[in-house]
Protein backbone atom coordinates (compact mmCIF):
# COMPACT_ATOMS: atom_id res chain seq x y z
CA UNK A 1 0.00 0.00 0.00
CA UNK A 2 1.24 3.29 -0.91
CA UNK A 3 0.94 6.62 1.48
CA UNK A 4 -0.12 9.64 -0.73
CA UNK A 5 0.79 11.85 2.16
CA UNK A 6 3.13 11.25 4.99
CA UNK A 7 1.29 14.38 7.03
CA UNK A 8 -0.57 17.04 6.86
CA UNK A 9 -0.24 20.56 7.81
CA UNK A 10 -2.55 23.73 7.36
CA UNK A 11 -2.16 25.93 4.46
CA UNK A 12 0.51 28.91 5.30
CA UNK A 13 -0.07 32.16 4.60
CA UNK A 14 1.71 33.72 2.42
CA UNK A 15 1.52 36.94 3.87
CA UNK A 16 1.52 38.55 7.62
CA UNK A 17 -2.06 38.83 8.72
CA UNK A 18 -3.22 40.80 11.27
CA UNK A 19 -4.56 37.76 13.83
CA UNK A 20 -6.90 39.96 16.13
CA UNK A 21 -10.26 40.79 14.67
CA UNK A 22 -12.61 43.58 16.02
CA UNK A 23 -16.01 44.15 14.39
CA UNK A 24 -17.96 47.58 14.22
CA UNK A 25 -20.90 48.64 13.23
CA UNK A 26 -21.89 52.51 12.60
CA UNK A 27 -25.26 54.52 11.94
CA UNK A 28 -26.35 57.83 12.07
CA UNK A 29 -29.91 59.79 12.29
CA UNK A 30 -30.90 63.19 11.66
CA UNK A 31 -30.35 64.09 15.90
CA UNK A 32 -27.21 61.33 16.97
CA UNK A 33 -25.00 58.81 15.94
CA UNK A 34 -24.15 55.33 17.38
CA UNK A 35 -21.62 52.80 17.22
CA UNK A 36 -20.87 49.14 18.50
CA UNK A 37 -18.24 47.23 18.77
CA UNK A 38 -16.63 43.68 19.34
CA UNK A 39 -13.50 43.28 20.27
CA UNK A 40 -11.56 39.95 19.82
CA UNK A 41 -12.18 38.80 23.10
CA UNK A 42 -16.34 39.31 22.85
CA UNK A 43 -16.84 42.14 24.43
CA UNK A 44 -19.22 44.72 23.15
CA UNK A 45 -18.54 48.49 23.40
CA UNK A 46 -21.86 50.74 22.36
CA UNK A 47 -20.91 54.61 22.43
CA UNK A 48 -23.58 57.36 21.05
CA UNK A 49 -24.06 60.72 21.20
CA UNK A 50 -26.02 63.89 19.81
CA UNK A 51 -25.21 65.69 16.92
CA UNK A 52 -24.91 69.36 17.74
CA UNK A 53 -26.48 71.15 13.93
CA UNK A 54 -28.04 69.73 11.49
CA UNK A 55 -26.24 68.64 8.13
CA UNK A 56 -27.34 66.29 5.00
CA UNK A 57 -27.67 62.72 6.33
CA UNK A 58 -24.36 62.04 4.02
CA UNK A 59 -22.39 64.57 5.91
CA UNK A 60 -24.13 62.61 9.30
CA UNK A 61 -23.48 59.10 8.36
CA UNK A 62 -19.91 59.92 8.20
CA UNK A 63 -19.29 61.83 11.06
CA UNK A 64 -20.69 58.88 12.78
CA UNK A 65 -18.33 56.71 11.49
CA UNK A 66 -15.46 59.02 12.08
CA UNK A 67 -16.73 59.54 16.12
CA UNK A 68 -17.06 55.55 15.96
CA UNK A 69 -13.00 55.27 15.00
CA UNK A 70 -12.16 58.07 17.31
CA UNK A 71 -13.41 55.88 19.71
CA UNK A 72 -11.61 53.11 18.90
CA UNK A 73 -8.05 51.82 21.23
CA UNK A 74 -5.32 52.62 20.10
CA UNK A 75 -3.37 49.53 19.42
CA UNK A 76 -0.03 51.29 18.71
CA UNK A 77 2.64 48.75 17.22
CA UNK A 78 -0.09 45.42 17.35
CA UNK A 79 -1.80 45.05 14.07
CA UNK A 80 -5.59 44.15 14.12
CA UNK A 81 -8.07 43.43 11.29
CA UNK A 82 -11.52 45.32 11.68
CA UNK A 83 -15.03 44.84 9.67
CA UNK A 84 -16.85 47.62 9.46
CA UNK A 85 -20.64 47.50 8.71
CA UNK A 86 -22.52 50.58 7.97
CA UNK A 87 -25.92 50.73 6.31
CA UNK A 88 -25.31 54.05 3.65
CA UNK A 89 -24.34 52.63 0.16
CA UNK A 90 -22.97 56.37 -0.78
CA UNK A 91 -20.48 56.30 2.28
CA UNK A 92 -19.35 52.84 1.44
CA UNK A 93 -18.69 54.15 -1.75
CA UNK A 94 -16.69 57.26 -0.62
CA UNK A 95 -15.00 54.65 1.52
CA UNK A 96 -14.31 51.75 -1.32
CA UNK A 97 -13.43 54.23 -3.93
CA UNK A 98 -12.17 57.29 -1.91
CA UNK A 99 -14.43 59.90 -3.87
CA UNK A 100 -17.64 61.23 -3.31
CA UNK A 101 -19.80 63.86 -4.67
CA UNK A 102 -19.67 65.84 -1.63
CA UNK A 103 -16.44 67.79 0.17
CA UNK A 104 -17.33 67.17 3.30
CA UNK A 105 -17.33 63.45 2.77
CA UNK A 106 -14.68 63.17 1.22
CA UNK A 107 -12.44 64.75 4.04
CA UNK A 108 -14.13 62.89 6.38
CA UNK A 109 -13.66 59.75 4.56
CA UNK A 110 -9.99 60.40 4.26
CA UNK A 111 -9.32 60.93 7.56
CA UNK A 112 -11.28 57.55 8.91
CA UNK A 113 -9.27 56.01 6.90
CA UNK A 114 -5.98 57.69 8.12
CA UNK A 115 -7.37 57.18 11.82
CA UNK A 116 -7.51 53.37 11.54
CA UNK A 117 -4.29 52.90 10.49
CA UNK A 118 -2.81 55.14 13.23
CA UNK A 119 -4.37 53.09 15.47
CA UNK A 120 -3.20 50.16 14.29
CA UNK A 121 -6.16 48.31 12.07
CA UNK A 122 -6.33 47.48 8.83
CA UNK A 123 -9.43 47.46 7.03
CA UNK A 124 -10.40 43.45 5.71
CA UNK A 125 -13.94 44.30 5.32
CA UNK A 126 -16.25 47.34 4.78
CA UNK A 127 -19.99 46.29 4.10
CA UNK A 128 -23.07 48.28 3.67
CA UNK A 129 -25.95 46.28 5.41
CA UNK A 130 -30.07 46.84 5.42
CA UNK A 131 -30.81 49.40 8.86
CA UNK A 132 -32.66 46.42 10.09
CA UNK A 133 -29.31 44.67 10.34
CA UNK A 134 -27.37 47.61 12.01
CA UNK A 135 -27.00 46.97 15.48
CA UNK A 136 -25.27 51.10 16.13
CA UNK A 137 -29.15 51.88 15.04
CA UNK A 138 -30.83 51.64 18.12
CA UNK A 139 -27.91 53.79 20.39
CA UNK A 140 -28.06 56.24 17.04
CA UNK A 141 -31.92 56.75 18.02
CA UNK A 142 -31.25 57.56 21.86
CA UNK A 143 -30.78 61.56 21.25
């Protein structure tokens, strides 16, 4: 009888990956914003707040995903992956592509991105979801 193979070992990867995973989710209404978050060892952080003005729900959606980062540890020289659900196609966009229609966003945009890698993450997964899916809706509605 012959042996195909004398052992087996797991697929390496090829290249460093950041082993830690957090998971956030962001919304916004017209008078707050909310955000939660797991971090890789299950715990769930929910911060919220008012929004002090009123702006076009773009503008909101991606303040509330900028507060949501600012809130964020700092990780310093540790790597970590992050997911990031949010439930506005046009900021996923601004996010994916890094343009958007509207100034405002676009700044914004470009400095969420900037804040996660200070902070050590790197972004594996951005995905707009349906509101009914968004758990940051119901500590957005709390204002």
């Amino acid at each position: 009888r012959r042996v195909l193979f004398r052992s087996y070992s797991p697929p390496r990867r090829l290249c460093s990956a950041p082993q830690a995973k957090y998971v956030l989710f962001s919304d916004a209404c017209l008078s707050g914003w909310g955000s939660v978050l797991f971090d890789p060892q299950g715990r769930v952080l929910i911060h919220s707040g008012p929004f002090l003005g009123s702006e076009d729900i773009q503008i909101l959606e991606t303040r509330a995903l900028a507060y949501a980062v600012a809130h964020l540890p700092n990780l310093g020289e540790v790597e970590a992956s992050i997911d990031i659900y949010i439930d506005n196609s046009s900021l996923a966009g601004a996010l994916k592509n890094k343009t958007h229609r509207n100034y405002t966003v676009n700044t914004l945009a470009a400095g969420i991105i900037d804040a996660l890698k200070k902070k050590g993450f790197h972004l594996t997964l951005l995905e707009r979801i349906a509101s009914c899916f968004n758990l940051a809706d119901a500590p957005s509605r709390t204002f």
